[in-house]
C-alpha atoms as a PDB file:
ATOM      1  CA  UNK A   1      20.032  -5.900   7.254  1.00  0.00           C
ATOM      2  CA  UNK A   2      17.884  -3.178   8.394  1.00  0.00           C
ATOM      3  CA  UNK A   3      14.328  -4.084   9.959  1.00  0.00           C
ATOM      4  CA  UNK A   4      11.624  -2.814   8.568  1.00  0.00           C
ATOM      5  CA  UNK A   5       9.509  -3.589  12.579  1.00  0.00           C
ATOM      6  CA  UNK A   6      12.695  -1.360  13.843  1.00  0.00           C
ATOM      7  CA  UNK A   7      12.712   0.906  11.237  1.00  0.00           C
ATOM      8  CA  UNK A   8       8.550   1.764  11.673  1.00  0.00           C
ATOM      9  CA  UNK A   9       8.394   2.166  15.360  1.00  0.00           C
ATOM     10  CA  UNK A  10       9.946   5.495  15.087  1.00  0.00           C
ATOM     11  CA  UNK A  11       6.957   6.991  13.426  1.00  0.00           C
ATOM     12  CA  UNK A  12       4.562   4.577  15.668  1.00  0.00           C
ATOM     13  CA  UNK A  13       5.960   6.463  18.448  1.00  0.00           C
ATOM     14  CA  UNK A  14       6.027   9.666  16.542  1.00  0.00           C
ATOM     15  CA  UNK A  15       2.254   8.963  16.038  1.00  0.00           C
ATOM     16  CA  UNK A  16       1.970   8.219  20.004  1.00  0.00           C
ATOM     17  CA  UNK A  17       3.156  11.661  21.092  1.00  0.00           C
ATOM     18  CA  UNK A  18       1.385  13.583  19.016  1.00  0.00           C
ATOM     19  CA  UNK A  19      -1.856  11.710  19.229  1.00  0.00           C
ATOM     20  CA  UNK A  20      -4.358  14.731  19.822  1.00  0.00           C
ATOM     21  CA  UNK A  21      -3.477  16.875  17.216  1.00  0.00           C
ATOM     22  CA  UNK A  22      -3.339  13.806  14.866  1.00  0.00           C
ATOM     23  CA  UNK A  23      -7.043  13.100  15.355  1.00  0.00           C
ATOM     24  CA  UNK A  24      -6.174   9.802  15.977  1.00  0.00           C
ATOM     25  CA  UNK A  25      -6.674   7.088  19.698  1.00  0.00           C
ATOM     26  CA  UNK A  26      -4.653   5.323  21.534  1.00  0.00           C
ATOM     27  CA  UNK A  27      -5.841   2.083  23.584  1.00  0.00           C
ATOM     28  CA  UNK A  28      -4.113  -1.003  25.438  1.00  0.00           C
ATOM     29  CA  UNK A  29      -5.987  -3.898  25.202  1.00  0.00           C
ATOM     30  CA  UNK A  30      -5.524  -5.978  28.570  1.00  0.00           C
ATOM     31  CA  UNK A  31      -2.636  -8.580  26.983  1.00  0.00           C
ATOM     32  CA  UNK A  32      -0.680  -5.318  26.748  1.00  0.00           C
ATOM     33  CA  UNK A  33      -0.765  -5.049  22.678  1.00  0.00           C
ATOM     34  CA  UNK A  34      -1.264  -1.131  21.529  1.00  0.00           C
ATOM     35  CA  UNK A  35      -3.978  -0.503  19.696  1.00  0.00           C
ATOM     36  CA  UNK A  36      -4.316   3.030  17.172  1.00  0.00           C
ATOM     37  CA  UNK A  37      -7.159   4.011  16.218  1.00  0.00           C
ATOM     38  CA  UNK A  38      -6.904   5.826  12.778  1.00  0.00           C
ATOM     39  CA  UNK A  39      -9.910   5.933  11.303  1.00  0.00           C
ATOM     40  CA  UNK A  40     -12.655   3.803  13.390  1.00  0.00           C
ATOM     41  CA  UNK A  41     -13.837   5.827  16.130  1.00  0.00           C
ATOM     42  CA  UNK A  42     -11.719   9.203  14.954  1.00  0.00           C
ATOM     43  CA  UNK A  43     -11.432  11.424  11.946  1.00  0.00           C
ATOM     44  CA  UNK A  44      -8.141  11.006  11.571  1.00  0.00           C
ATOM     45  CA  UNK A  45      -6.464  14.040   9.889  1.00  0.00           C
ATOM     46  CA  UNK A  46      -4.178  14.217   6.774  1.00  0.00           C
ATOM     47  CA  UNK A  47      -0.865  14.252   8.755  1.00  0.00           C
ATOM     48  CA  UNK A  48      -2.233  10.631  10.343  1.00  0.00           C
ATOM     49  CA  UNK A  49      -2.682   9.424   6.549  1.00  0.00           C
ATOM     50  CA  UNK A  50       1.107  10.342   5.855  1.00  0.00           C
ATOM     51  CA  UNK A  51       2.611   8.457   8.678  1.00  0.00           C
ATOM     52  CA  UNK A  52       0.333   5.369   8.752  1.00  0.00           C
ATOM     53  CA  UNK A  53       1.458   4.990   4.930  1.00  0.00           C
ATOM     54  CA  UNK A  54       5.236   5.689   5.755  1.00  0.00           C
ATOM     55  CA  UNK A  55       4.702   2.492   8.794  1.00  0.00           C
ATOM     56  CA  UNK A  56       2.914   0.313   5.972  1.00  0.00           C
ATOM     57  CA  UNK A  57       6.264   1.266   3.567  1.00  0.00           C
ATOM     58  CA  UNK A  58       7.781  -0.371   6.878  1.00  0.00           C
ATOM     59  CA  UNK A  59       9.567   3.053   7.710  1.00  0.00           C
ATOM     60  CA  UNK A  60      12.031   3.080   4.179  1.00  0.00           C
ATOM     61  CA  UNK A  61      10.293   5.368   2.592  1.00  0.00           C
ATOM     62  CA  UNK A  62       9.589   9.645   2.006  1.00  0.00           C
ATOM     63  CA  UNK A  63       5.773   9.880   2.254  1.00  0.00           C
ATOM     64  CA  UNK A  64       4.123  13.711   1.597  1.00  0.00           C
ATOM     65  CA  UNK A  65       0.489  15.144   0.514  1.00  0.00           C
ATOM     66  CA  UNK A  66       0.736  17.674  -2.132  1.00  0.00           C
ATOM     67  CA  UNK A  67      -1.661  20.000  -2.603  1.00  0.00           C
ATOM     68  CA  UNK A  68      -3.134  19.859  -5.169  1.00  0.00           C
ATOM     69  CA  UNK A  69      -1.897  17.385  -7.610  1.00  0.00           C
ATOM     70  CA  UNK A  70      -2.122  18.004 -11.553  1.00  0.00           C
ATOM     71  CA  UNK A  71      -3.764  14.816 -13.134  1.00  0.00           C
ATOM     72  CA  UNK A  72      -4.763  17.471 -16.038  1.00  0.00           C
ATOM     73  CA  UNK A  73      -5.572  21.280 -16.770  1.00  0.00           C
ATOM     74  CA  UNK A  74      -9.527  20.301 -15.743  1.00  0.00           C
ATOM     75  CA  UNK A  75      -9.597  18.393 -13.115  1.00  0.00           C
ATOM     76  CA  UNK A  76      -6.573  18.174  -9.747  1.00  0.00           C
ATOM     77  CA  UNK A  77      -6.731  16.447  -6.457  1.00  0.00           C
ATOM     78  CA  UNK A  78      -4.501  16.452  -3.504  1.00  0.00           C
ATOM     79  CA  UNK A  79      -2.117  13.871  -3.829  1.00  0.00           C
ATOM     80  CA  UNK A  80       0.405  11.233  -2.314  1.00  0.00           C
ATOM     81  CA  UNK A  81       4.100  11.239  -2.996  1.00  0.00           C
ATOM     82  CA  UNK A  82       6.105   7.862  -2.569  1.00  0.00           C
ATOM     83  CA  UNK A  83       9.824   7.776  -2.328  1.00  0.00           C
ATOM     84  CA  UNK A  84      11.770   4.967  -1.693  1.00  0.00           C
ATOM     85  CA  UNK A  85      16.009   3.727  -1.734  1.00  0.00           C
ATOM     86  CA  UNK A  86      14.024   0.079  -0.900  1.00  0.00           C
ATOM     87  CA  UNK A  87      11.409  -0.625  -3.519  1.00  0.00           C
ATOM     88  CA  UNK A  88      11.450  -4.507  -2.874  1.00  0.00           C
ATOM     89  CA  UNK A  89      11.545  -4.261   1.055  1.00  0.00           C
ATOM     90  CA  UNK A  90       9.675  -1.537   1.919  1.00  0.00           C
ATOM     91  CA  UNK A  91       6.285  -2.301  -1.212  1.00  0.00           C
ATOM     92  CA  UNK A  92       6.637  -6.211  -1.072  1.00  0.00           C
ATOM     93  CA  UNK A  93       8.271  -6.823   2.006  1.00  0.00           C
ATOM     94  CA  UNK A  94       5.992  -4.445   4.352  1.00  0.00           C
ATOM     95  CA  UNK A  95       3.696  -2.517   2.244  1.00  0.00           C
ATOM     96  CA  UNK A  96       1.645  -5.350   0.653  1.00  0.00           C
ATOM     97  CA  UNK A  97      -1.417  -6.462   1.547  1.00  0.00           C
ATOM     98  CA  UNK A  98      -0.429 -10.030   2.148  1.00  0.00           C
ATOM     99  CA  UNK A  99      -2.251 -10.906   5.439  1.00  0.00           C
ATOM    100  CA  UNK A 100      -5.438 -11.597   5.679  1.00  0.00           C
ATOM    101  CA  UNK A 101      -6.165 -11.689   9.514  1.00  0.00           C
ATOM    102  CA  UNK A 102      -8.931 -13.698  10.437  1.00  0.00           C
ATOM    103  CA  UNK A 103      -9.921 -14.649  13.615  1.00  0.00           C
ATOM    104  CA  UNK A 104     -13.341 -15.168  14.995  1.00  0.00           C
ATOM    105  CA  UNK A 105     -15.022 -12.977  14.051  1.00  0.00           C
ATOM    106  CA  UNK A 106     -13.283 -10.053  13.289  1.00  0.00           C
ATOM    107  CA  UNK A 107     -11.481  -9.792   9.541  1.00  0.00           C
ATOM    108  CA  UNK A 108      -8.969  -7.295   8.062  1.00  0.00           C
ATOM    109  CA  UNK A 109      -6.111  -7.010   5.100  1.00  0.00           C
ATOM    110  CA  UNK A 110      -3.037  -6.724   7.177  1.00  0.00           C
ATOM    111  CA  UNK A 111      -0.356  -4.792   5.419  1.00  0.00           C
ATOM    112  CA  UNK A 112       2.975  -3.721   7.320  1.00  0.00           C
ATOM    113  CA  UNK A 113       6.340  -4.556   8.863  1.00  0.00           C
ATOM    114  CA  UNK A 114       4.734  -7.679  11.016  1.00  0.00           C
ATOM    115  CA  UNK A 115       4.305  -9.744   7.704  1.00  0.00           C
ATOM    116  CA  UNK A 116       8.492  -9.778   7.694  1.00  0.00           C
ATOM    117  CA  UNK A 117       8.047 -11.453  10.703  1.00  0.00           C
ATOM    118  CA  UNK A 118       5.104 -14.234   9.891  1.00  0.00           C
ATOM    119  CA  UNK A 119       6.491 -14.215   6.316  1.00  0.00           C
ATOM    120  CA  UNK A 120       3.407 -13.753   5.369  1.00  0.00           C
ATOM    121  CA  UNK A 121       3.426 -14.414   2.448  1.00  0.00           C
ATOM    122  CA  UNK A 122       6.455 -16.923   2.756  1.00  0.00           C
ATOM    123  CA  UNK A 123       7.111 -16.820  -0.935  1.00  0.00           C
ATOM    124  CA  UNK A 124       6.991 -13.047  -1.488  1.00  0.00           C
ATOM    125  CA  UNK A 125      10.355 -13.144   1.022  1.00  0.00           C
ATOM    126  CA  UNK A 126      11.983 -16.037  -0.701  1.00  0.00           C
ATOM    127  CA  UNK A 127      11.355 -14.062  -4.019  1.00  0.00           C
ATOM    128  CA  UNK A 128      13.201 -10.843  -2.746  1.00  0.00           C
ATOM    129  CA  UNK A 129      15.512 -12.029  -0.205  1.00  0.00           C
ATOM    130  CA  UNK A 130      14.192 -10.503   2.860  1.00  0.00           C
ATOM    131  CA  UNK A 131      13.848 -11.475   6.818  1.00  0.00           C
ATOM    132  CA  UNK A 132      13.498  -9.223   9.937  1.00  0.00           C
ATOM    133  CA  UNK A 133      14.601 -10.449  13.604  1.00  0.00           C
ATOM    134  CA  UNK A 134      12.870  -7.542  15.483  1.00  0.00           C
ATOM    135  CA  UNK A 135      10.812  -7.908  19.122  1.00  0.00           C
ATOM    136  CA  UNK A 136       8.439  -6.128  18.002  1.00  0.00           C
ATOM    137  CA  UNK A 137       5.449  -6.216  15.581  1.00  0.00           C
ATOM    138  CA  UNK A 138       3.595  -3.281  13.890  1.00  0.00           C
ATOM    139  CA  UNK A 139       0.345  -4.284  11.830  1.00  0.00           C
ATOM    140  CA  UNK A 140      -1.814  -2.095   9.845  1.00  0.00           C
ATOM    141  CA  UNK A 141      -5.143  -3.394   9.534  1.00  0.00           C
ATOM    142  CA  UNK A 142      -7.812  -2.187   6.934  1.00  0.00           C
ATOM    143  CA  UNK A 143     -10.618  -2.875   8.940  1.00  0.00           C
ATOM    144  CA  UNK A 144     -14.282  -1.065  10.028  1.00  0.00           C
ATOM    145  CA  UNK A 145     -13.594  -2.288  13.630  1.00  0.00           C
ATOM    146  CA  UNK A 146     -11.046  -2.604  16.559  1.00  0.00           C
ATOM    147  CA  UNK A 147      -9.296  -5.601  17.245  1.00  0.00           C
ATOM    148  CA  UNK A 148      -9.468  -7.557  20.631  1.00  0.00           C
ATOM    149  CA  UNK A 149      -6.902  -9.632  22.455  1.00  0.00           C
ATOM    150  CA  UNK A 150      -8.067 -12.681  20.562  1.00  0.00           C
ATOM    151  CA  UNK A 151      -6.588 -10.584  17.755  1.00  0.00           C
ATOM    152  CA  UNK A 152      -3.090  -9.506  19.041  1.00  0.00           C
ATOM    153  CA  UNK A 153      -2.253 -12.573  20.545  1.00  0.00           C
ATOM    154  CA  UNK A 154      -2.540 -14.922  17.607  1.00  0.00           C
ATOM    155  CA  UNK A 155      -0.594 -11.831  15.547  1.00  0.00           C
ATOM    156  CA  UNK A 156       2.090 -12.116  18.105  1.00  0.00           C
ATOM    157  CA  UNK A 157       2.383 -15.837  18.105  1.00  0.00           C
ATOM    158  CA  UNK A 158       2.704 -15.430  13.998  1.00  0.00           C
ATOM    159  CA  UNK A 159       5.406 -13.099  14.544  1.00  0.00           C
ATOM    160  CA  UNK A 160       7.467 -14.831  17.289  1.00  0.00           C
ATOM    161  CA  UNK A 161       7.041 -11.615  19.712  1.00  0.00           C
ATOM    162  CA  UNK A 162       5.682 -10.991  22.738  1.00  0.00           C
ATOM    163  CA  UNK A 163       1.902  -9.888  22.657  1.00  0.00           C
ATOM    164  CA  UNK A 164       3.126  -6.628  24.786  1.00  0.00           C
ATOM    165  CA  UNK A 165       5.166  -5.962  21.385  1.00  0.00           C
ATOM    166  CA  UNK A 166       2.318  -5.845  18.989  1.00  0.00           C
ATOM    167  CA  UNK A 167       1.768  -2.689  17.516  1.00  0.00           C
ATOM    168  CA  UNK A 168      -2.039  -2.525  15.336  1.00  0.00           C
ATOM    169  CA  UNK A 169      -2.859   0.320  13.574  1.00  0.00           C
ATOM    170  CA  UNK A 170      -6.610   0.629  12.260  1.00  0.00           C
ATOM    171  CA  UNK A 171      -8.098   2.527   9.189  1.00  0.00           C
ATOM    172  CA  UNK A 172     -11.486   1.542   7.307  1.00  0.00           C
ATOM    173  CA  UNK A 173     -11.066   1.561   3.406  1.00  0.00           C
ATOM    174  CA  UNK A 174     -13.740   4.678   3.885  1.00  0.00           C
ATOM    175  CA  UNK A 175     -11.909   6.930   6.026  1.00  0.00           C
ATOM    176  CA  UNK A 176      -9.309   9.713   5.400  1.00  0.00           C
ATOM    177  CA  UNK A 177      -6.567   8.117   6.651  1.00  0.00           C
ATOM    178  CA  UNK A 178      -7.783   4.256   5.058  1.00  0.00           C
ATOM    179  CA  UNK A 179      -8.491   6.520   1.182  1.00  0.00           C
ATOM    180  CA  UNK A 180      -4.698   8.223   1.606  1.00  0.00           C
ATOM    181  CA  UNK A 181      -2.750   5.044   2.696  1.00  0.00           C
ATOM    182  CA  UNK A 182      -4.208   2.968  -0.387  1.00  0.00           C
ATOM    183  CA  UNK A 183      -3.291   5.635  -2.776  1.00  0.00           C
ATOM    184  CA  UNK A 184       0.177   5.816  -0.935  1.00  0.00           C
ATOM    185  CA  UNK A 185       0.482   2.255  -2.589  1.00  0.00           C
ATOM    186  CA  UNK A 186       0.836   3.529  -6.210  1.00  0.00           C
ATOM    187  CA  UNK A 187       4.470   2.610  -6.684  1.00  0.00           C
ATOM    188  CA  UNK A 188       3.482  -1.157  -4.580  1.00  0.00           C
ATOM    189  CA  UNK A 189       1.383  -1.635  -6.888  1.00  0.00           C
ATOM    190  CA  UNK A 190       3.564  -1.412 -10.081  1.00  0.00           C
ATOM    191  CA  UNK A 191       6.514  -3.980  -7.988  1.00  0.00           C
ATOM    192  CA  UNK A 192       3.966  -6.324  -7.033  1.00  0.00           C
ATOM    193  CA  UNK A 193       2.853  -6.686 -10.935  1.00  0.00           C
ATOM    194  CA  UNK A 194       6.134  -6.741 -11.655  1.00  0.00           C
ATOM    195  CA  UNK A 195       6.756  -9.840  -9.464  1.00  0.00           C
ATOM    196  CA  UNK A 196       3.559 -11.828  -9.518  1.00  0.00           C
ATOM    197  CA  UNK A 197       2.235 -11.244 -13.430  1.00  0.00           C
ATOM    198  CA  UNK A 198       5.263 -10.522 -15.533  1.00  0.00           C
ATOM    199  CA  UNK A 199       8.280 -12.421 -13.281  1.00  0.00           C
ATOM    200  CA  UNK A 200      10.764  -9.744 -12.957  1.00  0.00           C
ATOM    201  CA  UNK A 201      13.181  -9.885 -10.391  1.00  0.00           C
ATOM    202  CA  UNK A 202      12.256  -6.795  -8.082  1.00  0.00           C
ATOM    203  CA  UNK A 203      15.123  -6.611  -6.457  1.00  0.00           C
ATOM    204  CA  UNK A 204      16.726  -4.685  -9.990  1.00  0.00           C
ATOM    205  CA  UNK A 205      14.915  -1.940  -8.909  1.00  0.00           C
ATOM    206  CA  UNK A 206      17.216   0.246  -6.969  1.00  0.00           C
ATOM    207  CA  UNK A 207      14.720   3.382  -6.413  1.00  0.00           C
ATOM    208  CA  UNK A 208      11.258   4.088  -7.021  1.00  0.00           C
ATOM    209  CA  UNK A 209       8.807   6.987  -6.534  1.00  0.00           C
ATOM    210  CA  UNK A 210       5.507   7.518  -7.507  1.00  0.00           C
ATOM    211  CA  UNK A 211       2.232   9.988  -6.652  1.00  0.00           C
ATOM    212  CA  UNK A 212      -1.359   9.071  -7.153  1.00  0.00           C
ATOM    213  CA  UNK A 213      -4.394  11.425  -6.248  1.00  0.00           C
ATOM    214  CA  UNK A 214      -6.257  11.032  -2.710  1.00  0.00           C
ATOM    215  CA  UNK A 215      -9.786   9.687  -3.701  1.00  0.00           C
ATOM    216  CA  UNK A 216     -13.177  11.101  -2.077  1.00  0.00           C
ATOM    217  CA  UNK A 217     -14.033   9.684   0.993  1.00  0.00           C
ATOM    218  CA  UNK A 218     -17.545   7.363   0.578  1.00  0.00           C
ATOM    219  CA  UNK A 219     -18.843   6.414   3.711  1.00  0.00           C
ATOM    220  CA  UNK A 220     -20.212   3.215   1.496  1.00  0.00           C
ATOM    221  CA  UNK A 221     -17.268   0.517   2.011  1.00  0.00           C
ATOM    222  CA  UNK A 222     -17.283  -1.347  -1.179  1.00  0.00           C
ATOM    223  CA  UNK A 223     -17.605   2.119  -2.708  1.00  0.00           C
ATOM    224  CA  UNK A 224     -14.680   3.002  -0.888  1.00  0.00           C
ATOM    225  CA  UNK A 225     -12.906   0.353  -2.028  1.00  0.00           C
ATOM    226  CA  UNK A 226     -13.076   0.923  -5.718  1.00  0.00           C
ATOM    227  CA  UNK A 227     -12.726   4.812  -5.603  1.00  0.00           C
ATOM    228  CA  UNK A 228      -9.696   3.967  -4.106  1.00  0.00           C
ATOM    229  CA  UNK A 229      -8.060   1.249  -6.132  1.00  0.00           C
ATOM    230  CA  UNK A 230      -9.073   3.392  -9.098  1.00  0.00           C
ATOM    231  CA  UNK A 231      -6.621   6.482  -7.953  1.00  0.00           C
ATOM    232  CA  UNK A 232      -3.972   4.624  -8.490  1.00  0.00           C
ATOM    233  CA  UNK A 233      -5.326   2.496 -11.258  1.00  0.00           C
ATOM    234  CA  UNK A 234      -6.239   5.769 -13.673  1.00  0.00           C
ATOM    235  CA  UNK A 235      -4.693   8.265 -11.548  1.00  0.00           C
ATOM    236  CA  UNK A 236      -1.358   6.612 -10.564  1.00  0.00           C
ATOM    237  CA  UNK A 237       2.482   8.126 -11.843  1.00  0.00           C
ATOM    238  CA  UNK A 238       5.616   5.714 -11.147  1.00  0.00           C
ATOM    239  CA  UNK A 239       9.021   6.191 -12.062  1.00  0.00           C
ATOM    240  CA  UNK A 240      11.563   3.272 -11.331  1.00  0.00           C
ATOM    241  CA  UNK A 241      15.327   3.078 -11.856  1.00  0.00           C
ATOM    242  CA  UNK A 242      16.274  -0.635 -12.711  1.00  0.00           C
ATOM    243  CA  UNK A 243      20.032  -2.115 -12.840  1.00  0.00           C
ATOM    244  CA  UNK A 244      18.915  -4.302 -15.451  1.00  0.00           C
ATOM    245  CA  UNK A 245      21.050  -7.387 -16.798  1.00  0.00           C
ATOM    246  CA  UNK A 246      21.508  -8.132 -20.542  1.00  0.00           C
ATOM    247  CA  UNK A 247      18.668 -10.953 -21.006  1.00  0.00           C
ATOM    248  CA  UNK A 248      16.227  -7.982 -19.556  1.00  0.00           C
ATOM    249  CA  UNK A 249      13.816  -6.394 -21.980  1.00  0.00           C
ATOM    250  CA  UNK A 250      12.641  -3.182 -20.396  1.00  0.00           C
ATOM    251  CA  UNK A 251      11.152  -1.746 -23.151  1.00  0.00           C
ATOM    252  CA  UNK A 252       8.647  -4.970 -22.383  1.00  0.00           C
ATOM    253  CA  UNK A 253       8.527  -5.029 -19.360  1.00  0.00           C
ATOM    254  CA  UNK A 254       7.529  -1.425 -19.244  1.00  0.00           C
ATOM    255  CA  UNK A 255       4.582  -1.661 -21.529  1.00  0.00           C
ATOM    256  CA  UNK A 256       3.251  -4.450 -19.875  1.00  0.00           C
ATOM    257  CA  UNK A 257       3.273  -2.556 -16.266  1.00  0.00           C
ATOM    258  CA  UNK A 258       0.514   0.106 -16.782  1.00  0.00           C
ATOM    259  CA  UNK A 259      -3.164  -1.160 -15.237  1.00  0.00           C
ATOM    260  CA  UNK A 260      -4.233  -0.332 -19.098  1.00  0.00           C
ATOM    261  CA  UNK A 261      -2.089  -3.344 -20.877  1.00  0.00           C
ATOM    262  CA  UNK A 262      -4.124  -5.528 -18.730  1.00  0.00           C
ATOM    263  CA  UNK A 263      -7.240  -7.693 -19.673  1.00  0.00           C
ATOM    264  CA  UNK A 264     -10.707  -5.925 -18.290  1.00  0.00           C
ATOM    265  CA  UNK A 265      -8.962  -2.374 -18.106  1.00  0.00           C
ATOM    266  CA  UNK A 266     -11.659   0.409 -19.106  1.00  0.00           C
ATOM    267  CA  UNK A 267     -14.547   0.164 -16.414  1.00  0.00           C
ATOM    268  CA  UNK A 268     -13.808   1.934 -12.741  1.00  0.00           C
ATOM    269  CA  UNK A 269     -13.031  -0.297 -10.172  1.00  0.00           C
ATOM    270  CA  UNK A 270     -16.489  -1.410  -8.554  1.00  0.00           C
ATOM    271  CA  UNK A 271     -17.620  -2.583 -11.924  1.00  0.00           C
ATOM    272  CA  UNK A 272     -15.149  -4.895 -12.413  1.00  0.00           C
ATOM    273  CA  UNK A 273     -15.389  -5.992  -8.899  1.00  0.00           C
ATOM    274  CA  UNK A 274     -19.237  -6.669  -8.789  1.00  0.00           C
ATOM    275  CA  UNK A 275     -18.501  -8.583 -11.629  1.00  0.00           C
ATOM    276  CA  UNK A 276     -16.329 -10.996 -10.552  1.00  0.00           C
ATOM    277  CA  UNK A 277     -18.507 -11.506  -7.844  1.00  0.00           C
ATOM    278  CA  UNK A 278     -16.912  -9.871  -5.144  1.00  0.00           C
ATOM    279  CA  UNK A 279     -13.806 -11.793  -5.517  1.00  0.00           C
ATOM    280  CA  UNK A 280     -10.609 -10.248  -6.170  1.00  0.00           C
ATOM    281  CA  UNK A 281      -9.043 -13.654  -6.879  1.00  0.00           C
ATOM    282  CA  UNK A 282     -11.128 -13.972 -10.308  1.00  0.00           C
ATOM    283  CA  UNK A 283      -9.508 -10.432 -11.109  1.00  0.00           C
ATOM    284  CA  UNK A 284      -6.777 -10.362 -13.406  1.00  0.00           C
ATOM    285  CA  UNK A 285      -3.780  -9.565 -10.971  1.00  0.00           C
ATOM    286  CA  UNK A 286      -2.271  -7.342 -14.430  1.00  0.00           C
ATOM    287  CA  UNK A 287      -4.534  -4.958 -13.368  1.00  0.00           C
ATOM    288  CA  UNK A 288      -3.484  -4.043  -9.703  1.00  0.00           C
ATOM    289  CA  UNK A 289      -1.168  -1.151 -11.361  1.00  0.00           C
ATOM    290  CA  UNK A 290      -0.594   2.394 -11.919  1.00  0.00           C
ATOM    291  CA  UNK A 291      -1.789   4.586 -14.532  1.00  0.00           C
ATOM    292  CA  UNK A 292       1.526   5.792 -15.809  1.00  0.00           C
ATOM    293  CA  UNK A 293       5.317   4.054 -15.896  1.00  0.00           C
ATOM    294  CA  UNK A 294       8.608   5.706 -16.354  1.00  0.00           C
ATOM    295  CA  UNK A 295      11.410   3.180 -15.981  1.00  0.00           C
ATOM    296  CA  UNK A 296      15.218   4.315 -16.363  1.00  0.00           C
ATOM    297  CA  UNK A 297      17.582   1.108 -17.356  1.00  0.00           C
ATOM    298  CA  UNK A 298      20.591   2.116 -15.061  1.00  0.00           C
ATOM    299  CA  UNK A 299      22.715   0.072 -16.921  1.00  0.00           C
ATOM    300  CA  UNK A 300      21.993   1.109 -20.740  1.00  0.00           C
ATOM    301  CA  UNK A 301      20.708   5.033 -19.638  1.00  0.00           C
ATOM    302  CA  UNK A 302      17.623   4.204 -21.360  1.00  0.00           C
ATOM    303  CA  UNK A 303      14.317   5.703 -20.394  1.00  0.00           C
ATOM    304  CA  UNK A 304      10.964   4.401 -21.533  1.00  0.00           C
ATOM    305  CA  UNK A 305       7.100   5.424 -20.646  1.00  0.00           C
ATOM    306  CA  UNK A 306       4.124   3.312 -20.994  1.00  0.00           C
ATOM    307  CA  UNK A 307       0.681   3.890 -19.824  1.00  0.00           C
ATOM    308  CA  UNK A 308      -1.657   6.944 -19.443  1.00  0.00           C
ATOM    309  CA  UNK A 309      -3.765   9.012 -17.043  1.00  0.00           C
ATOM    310  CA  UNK A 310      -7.338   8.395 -17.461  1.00  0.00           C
ATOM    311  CA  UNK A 311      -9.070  11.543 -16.084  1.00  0.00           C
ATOM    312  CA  UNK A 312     -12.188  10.878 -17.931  1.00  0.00           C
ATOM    313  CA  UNK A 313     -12.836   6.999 -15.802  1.00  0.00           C
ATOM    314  CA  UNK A 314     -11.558   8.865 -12.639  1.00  0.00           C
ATOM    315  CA  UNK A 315     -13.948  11.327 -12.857  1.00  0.00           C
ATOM    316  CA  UNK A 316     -16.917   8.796 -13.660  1.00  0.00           C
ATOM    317  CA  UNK A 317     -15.593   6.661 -10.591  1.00  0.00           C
ATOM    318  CA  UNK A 318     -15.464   9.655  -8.471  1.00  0.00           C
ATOM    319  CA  UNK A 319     -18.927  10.497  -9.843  1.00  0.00           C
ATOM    320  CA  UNK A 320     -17.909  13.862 -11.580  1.00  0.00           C
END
């Protein structure tokens, strides 16, 4: 089975070598763990935002900026593409937000190949039928500040590995790199509703792709946060190919999926946030979604589309 730690370390190192004209810093920390800078203490740069979203897709995925990207005739924004052969492994098996690191004081939403390895969470690989052996762990964190050896070590006893073998790559929610990597979750997004509000078996989808508009960078992190969870919420497209079986209904399944069919849809982001107090567990999870679906039943040839681009609530999140 491939490994998605294995799989990711060829653009870590990619990201290594060509560290100075990525914007981006490389440290050691004195257990030995790596430590990249994407977004903390740096700028980052666009190129940065591709590959740290191609390690959180654990390496199985196509990851490119186009510029721009048509949400309408009025109103375009650069944009990422998503393309994956390994919708199950490389969304819900790396590319999910399932770890939230906390020690001492430092906190961040660990997303990445290293969850295969703490099975973090253990039910997500039960659910799609997914472990990785690898000696080495690669973390992205979505954090404000570094991590310190306090950090790396405990990562590196989750994972089994060697603390010399942790890899931790670190974007805040309000920098380049931190606004193109959540938007690079578009088609993660529609997989993950798929598994944890409507119970679909995810691994029927054989391919996926999906784009979703970069949002503008706020330097405000809670801002941040909903600018950028509304890209993909109003601005995101999916397509997935599913080898359905005969006691699927698609057609369901597929207008269910949009972030619209879900309760609360209709205010950006931040509202809906501030509402629930800050807590994303009182959020409906049905609304963690993209904008748009197109899903193709590989075994009927059926095609159906569900959902909508909402320019006009992009453009009063954005503050247009």
């Amino acid at each position: 089975m491939l490994s998605v730690n294995i799989e990711a370390k060829k653009t870590v190192d990619l990201m290594i070598e060509n560290a100075d004209e990525l914007n981006i810093a490389i440290s050691k920390l004195n257990s030995g763990a790596t430590i990249i800078d994407c977004g903390v203490n740096v700028v980052g740069s666009l190129k940065a935002g591709e590959l740290y979203t191609k390690i959180c897709l654990g390496g199985l995925a196509e990851v490119g900026i186009s510029i721009p990207g048509d949400l309408s005739e009025s109103f375009a924004l650069p944009s990422v593409k998503i393309k994956t052969d390994f919708p199950a492994i490389s969304t819900l098996g790396a590319q999910k937000a399932g770890w939230s690191v906390s020690v001492g004081d430092f906190f961040a939403l660990g997303s990445g190949p290293a969850r295969a390895l703490a099975k973090k969470p253990a039910e997500t690989y039960e659910e799609i039928g997914y472990e990785d052996k690898a000696d080495i762990a690669i973390l992205t964190l979505e954090s404000d500040n570094l991590p310190g050896d306090d950090v790396a070590e405990a990562i590196a006893n989750d994972c089994g590995v060697s603390v010399a073998n942790v890899y931790l790559l670190v974007a805040p929610t309000s920098s380049l790199v931190g606004s193109i990597q959540i938007s690079g979750r578009v088609v993660e997004n529609g997989t993950y509703k798929m598994l944890e509000a409507l119970n679909f078996d995810v691994t029927k989808v054989k391919f996926a792709a999906g784009i979703a508009p970069i949002a503008p960078i706020d330097p405000d992190g809670l801002k941040a946060m909903g600018k950028t969870n509304d890209a993909v919420l109003f601005g995101g497209r999916t397509y997935y190919y599913i080898e359905s079986d005969e006691t699927d209904n698609i057609k369901a399944l597929a207008e269910n999926l949009p972030s619209s069919a879900a309760d609360g849809y209709g205010k950006p982001f931040f509202d809906v946030f501030k509402e629930a107090e800050f807590d994303f567990y009182k959020i409906d999870k049905g609304m963690f979604a993209p904008a748009e679906v197109v899903i193709n039943d590989l075994r009927t040839g059926e095609i159906f589309r569900a959902g909508q681009i909402n320019v006009d609530l992009l453009k009063k999140s954005f503050g247009l």
